[in-house]
Protein backbone atom coordinates (compact mmCIF):
# COMPACT_ATOMS: atom_id res chain seq x y z
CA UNK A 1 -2.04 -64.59 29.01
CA UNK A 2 -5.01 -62.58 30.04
CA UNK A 3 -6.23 -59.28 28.27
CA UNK A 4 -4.24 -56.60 29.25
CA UNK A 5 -6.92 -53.75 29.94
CA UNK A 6 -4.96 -50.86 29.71
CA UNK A 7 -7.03 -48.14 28.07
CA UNK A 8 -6.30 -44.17 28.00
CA UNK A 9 -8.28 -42.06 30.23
CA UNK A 10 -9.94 -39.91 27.78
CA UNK A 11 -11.53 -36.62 28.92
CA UNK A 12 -15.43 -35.97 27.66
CA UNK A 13 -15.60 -32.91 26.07
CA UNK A 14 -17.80 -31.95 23.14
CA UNK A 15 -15.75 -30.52 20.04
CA UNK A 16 -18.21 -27.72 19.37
CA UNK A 17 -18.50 -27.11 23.08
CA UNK A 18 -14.82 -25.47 23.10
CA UNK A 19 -16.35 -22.56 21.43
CA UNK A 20 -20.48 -22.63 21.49
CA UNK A 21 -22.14 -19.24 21.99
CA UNK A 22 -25.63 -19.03 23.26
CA UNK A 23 -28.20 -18.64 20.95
CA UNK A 24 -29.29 -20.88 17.64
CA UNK A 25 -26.97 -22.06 15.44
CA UNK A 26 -26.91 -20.96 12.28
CA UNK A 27 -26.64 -24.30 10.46
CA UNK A 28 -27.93 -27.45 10.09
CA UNK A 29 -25.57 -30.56 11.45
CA UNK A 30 -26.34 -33.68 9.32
CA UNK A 31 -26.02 -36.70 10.86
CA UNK A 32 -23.73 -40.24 9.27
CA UNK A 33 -23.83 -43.21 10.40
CA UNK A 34 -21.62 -45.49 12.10
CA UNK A 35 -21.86 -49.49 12.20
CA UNK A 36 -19.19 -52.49 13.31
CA UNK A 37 -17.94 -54.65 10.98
CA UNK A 38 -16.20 -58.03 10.71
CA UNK A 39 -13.28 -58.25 8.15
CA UNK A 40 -11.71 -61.22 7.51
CA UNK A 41 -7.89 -61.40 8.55
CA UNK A 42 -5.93 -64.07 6.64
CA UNK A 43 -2.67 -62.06 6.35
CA UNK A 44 -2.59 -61.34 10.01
CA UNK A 45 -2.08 -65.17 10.04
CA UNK A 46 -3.06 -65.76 13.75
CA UNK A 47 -5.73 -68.98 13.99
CA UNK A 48 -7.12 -67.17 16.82
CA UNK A 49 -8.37 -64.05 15.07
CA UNK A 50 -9.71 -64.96 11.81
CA UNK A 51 -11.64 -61.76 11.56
CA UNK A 52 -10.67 -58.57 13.02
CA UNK A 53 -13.87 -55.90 14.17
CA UNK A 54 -13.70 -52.39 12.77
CA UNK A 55 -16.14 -49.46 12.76
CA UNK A 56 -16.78 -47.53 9.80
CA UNK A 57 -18.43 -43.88 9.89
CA UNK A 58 -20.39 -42.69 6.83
CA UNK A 59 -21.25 -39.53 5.94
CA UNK A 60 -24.99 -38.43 5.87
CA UNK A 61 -26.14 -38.71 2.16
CA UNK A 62 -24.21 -41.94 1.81
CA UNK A 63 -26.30 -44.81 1.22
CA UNK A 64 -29.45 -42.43 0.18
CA UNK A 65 -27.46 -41.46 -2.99
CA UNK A 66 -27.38 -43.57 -6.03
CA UNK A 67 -24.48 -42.23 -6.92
CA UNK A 68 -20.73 -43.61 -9.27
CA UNK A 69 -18.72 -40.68 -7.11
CA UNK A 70 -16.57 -41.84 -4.48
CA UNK A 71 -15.12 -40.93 -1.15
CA UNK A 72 -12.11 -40.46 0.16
CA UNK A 73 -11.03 -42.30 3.48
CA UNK A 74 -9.57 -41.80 6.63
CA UNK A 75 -8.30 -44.85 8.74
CA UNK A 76 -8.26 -42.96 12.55
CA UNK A 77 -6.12 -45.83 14.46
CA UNK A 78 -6.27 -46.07 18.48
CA UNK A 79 -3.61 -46.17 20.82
CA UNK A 80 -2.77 -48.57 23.15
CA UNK A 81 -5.13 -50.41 25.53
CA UNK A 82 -7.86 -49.40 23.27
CA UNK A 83 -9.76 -50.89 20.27
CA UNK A 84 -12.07 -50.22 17.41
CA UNK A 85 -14.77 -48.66 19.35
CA UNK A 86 -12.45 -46.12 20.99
CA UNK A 87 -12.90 -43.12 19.37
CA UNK A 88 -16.45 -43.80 19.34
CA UNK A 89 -16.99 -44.65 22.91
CA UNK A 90 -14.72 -41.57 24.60
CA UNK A 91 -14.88 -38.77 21.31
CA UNK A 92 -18.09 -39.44 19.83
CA UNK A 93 -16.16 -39.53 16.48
CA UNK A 94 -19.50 -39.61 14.44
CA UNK A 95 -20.46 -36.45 16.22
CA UNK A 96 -17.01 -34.99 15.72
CA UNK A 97 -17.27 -35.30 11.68
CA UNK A 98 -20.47 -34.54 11.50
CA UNK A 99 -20.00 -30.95 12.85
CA UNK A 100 -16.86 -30.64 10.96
CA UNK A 101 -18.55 -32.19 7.47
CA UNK A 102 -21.61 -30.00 8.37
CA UNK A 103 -19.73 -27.20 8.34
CA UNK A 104 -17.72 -27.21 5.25
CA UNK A 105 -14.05 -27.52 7.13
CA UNK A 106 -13.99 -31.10 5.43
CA UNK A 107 -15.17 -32.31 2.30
CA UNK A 108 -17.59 -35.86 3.41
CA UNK A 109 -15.79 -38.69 4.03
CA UNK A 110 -15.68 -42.17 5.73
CA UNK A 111 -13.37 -42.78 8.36
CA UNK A 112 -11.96 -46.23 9.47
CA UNK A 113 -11.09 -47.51 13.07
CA UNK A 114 -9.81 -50.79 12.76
CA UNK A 115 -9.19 -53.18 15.83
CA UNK A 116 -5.72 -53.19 16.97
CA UNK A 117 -5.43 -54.50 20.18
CA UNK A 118 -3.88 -58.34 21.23
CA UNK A 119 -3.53 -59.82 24.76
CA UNK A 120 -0.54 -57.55 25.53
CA UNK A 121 -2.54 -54.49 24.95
CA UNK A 122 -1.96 -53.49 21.27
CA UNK A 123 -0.34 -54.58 18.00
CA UNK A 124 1.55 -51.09 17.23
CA UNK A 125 0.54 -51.83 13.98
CA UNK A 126 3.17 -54.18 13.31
CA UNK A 127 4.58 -57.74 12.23
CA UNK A 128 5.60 -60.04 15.04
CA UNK A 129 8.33 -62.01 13.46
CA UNK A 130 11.67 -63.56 14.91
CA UNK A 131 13.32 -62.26 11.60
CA UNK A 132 12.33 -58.58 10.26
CA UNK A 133 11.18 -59.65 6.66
CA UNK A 134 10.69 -63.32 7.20
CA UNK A 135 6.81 -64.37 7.47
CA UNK A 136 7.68 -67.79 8.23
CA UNK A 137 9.07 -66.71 11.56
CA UNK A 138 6.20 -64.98 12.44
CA UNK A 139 5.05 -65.11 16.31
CA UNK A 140 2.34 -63.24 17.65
CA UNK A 141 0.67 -62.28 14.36
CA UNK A 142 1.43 -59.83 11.00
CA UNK A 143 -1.14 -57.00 11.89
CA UNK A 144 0.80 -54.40 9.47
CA UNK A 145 0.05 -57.39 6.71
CA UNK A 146 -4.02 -57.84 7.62
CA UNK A 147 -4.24 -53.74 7.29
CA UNK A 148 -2.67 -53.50 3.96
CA UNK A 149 -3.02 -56.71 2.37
CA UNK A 150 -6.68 -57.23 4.18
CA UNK A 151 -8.04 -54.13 5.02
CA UNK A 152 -7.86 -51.15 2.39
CA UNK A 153 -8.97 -53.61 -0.21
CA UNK A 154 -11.92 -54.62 1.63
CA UNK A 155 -12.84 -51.32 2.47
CA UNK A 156 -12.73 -50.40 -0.88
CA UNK A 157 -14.11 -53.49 -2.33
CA UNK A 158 -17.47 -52.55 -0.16
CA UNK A 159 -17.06 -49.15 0.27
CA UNK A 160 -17.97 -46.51 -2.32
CA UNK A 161 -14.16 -44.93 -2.12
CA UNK A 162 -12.06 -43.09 -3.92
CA UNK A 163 -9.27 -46.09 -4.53
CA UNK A 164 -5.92 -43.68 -4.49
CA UNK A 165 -3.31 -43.01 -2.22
CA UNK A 166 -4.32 -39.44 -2.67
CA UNK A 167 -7.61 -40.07 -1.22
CA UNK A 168 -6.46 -42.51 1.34
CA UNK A 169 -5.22 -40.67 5.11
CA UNK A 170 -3.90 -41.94 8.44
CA UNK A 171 -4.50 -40.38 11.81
CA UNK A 172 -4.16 -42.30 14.81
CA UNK A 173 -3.42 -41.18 18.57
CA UNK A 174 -0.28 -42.50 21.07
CA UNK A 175 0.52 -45.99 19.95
CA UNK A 176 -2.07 -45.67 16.98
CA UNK A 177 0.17 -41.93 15.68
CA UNK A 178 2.97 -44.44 16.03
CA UNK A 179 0.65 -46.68 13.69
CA UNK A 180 0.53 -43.83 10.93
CA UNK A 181 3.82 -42.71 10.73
CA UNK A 182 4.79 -45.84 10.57
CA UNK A 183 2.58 -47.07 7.73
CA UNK A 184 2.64 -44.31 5.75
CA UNK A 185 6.08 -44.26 5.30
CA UNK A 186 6.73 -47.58 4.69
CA UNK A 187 3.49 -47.96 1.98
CA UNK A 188 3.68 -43.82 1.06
CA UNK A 189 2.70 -45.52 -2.32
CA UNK A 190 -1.28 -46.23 -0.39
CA UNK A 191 -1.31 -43.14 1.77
CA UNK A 192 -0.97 -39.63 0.57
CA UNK A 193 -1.36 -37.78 3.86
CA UNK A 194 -1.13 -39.37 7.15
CA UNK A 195 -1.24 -37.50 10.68
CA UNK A 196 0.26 -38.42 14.72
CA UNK A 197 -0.89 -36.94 17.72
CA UNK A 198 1.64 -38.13 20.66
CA UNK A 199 3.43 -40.83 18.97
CA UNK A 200 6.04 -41.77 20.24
CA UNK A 201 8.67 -41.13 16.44
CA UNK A 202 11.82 -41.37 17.75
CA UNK A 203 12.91 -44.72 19.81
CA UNK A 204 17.08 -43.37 20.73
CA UNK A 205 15.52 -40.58 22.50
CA UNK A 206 13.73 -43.01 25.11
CA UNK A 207 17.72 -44.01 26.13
CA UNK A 208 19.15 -40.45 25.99
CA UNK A 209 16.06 -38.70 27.77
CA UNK A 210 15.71 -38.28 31.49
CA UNK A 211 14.71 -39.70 32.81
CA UNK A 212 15.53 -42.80 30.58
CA UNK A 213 13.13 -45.79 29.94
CA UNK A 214 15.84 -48.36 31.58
CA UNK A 215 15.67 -45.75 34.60
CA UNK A 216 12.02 -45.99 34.77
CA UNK A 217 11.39 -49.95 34.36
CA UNK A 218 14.23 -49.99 37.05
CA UNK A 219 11.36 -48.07 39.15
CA UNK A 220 8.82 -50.04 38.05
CA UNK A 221 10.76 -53.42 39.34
CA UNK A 222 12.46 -53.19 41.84
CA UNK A 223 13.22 -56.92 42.16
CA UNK A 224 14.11 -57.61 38.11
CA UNK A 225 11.86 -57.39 34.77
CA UNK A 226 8.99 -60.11 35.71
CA UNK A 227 5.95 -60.65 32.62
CA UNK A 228 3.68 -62.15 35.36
CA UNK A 229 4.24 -59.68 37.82
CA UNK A 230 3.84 -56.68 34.77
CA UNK A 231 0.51 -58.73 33.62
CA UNK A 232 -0.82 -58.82 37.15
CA UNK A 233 -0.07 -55.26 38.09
CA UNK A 234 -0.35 -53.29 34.50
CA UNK A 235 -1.81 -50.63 36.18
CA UNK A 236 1.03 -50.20 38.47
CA UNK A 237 3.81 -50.89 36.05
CA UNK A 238 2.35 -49.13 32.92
CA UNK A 239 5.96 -48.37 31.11
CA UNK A 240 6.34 -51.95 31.60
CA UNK A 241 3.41 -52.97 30.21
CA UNK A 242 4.10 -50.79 26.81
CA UNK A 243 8.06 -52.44 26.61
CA UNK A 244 6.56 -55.75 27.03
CA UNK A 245 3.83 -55.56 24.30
CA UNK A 246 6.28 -53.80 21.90
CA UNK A 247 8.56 -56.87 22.80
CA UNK A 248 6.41 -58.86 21.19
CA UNK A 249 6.01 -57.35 18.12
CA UNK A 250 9.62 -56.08 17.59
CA UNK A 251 11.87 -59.49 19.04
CA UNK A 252 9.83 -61.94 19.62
CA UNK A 253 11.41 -65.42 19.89
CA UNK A 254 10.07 -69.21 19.14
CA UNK A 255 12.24 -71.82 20.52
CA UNK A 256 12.26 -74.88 23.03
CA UNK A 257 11.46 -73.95 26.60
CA UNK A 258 14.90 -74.64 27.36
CA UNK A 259 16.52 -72.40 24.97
CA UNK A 260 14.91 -69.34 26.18
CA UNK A 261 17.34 -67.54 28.26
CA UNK A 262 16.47 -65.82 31.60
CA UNK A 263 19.89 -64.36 32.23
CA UNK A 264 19.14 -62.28 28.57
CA UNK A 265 15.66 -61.47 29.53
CA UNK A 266 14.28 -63.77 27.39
CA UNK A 267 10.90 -64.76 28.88
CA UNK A 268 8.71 -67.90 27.48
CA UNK A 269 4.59 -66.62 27.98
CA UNK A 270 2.68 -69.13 26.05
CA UNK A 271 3.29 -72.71 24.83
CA UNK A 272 3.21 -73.27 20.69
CA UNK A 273 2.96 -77.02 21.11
CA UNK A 274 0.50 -79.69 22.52
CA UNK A 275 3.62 -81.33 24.53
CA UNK A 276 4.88 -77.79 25.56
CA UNK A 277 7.84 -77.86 24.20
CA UNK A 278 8.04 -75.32 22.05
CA UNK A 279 7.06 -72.00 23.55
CA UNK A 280 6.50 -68.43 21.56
CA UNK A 281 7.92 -65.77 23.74
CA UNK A 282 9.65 -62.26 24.05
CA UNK A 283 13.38 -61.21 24.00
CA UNK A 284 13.71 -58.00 26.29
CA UNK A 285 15.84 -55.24 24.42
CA UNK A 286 18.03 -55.24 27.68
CA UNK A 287 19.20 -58.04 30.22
CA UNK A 288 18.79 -59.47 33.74
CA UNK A 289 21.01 -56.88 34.68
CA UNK A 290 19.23 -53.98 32.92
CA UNK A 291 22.23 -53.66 30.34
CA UNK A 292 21.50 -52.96 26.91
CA UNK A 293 21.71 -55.60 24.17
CA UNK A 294 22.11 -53.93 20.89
CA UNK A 295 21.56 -56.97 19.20
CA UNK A 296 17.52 -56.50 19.76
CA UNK A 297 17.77 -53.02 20.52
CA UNK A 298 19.65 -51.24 17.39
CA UNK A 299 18.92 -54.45 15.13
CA UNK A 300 15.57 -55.10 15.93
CA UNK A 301 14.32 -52.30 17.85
CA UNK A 302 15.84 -49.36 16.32
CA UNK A 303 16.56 -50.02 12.69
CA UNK A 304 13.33 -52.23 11.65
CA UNK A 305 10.80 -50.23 14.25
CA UNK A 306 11.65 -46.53 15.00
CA UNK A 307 10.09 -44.08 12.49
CA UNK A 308 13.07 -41.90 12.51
CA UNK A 309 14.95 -44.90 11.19
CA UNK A 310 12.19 -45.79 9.01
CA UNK A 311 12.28 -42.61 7.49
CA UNK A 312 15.97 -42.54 6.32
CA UNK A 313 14.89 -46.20 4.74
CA UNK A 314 12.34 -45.16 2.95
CA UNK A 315 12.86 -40.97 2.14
CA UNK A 316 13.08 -41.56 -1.80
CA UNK A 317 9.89 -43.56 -1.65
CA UNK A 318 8.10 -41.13 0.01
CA UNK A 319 9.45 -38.43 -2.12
CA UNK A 320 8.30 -40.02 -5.50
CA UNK A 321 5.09 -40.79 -4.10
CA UNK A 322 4.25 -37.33 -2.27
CA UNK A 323 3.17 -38.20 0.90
CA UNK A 324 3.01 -35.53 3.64
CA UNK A 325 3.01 -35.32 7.38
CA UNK A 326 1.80 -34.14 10.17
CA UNK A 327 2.56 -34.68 13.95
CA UNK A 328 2.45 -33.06 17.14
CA UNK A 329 2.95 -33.71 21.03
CA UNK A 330 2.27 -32.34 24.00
CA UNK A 331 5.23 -30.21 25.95
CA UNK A 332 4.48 -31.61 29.02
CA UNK A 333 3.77 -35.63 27.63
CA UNK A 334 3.57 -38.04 30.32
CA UNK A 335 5.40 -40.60 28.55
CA UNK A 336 8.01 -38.22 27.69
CA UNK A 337 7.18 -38.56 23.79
CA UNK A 338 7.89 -34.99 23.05
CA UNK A 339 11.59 -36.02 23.03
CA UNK A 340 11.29 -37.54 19.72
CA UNK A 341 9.49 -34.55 18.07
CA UNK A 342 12.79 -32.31 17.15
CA UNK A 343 14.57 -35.13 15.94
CA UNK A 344 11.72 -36.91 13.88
CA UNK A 345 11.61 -33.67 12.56
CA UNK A 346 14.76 -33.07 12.06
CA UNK A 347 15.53 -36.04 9.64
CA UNK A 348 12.23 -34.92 7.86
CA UNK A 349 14.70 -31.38 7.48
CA UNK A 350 17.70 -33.36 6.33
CA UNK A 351 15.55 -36.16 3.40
CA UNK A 352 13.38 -33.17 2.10
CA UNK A 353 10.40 -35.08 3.41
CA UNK A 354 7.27 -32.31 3.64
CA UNK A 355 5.14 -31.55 6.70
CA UNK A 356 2.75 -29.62 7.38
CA UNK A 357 4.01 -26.45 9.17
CA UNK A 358 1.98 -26.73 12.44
CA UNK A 359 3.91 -30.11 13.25
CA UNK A 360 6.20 -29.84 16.25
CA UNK A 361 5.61 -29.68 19.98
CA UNK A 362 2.91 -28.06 20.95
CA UNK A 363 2.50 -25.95 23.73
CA UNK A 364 -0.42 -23.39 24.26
CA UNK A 365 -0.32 -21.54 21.07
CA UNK A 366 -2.88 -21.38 18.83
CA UNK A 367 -5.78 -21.26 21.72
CA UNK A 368 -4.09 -23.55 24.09
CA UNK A 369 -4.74 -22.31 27.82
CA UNK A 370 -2.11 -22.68 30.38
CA UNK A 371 -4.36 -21.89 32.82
CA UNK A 372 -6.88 -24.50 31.87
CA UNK A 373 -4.35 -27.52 31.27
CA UNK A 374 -1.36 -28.11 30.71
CA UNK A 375 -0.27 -29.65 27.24
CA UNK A 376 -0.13 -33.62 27.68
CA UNK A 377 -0.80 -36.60 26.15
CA UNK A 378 -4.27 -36.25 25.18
CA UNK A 379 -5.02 -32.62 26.57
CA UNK A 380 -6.58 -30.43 23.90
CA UNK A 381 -7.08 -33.84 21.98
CA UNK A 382 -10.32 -32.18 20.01
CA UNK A 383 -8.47 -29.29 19.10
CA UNK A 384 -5.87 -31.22 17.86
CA UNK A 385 -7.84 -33.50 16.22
CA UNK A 386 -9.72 -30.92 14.02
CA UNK A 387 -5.87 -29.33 13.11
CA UNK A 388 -4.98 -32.85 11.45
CA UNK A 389 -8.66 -33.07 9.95
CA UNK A 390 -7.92 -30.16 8.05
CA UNK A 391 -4.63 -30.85 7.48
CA UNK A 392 -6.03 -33.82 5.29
CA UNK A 393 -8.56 -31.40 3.65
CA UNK A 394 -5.81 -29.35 2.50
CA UNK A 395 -4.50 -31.45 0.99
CA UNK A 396 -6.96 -33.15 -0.07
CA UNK A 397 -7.98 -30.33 -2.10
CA UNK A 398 -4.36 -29.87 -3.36
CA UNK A 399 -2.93 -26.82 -1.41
């Protein structure tokens, strides 16, 4: 299949901008650095991506100082349709912790932005396997393995971190908040904050919303779910796109050609073998006739994938390890993802799991100007951004 080139449309402001006043500043903004680098990728276990590219932002000071104290790190994972120069490219991230390092809001720090996209347009941080738990049956690659079986110990084998969960963090935006919540909780024993901004944290809500996802792919085609037609038109079928790439990370299938099974929405996309026989595919969490099939959706889907379910898994985990949380989401989301935020929230409420009290949906409190835009998927992004930066320094510095 080709790339999918799906990438957010990211507004250009400048984070200090917001609130500039004329006239000198009154401090001095010192400047890290930021460089690409290759990391190899056995655990992801795909031939075709030995190494995976990520960019790595450290502070000013950092390789001038002959120094045995480390630094914490923060892994900032992109959403979907992007890739490890995202944050980069569109939010000048190095310009974005500078001011904020500069300034004293954060302690110094280096942050991480691995790679995460595939040829369906992202990996939501996850294992593709036919069986949840089973790496033999994996299919389009084990990207939650390569991050922390790969990863965190090369960044910290090369790095001059701080090697604890306490001074590890998450962030990530859209697919890549879904990324952190879902990492965090289920390795809280690696992560002791972690942060989502518009991830989507609750997958029964995209059923019970309105309108529903079903309701919207049924807009999308017309004439029956079609991969090719999805891959050839991603721009005009872009809730399509995401169920298709999540398909192949959450139900997958490997089988013979002939055992793949149209009526179920079971689609073949590439061949495994030389005689193309065997083909690695996708099964469709709802059939031919856009009827639900709980057997991928609540078994596959739901219980192994949602973070709300993950959550309830995992709650004692977290607890003994003290992770904490943040997450927001836009009133006015465009992929509806604001429906998950009470009841993410909720089951935080009902395990005891902590977040920070600024999670929820956000509207226009707290500077947020109606009149300006209104609350979406990646309006008031820098804002937003600097809330969960020093949500990490908080806790960080144990408050």
């Amino acid at each position: 299949m080709k790339r999918l080139g799906i990438a957010l449309i990211l507004t250009a402001w400048v984070l200090s901008g917001c609130t500039r006043k004329s006239g000198p500043q009154e401090f001095e903004i010192f400047q890290g650095t930021i460089e690409e680098i290759s990391v190899p990728a056995p655990s992801y276990m795909n031939p075709l991506a030995p190494t995976i590219n990520v960019m790595v932002y450290t502070p000013q000071g950092y390789y001038a100082e002959d120094t045995t104290t480390g630094y914490p790190v923060l892994y900032l994972l992109h959403g979907f349709g992007g890739d490890d120069s995202t944050y980069q490219k569109f939010f000048d991230i190095a310009s974005i912790a500078d001011y904020l390092i500069s300034t004293g809001l954060i302690p110094p720090m280096i942050i991480v932005m691995p790679d995460a996209s595939n040829d369906f347009g992202g990996t939501f941080y996850a294992n593709s396997e036919m069986i949840p738990g089973v790496p033999q049956t994996t299919v389009f690659g084990r990207y939650e393995d390569f991050f922390v079986n790969d990863l965190i110990p090369y960044i910290d084998n090369n790095y001059n971190t701080i090697a604890d969960a306490q001074h590890r963090m998450l962030t990530g935006l859209s697919m890549g908040g879904y990324g952190a919540m879902r990492l965090a909780i289920k390795h809280p024993d690696l992560f002791g904050s972690a942060a989502s901004h518009s991830g989507p944290l609750d997958f029964p809500t995209f059923l019970s919303q309105t309108p529903s996802l079903i309701q919207i792919l049924q807009l999308e085609n017309p004439n029956g779910f079609d991969p090719a037609a999805v891959a050839a038109d991603p721009e005009g079928h872009p809730f399509s796109t995401f169920a298709l790439a999540m398909a192949a990370m959450f139900s997958p299938k490997v089988d013979t050609i002939t055992n793949f099974d149209l009526t179920r929405n079971e689609f073949p996309l590439a061949p495994v073998t030389p005689d193309s026989v065997v083909w690695a595919g996708v099964r469709m969490p709802f059939d031919a006739q856009w009827n639900i099939l709980p057997e991928i959706w609540d078994s596959l889907w739901v219980q192994y994938n949602s973070p709300t379910q993950l959550l309830e898994q995992n709650a004692q985990n977290i607890l003994d390890n003290g992770t904490v949380f943040y997450f927001d989401c836009g009133d006015q989301d465009e992929l509806f993802l604001q429906n998950g935020i009470d009841p993410f929230k909720s089951k935080m409420d009902e395990l005891g799991i902590p977040y920070d009290s600024n999670s929820g949906i956000y509207d226009h409190d707290g500077g947020y100007n109606p009149d300006e835009l209104r609350a979406g998927h990646v309006t008031y992004f820098y804002l937003r951004l600097k809330r969960s930066f020093l949500f990490h320094a908080q806790h960080l510095m144990g408050s």
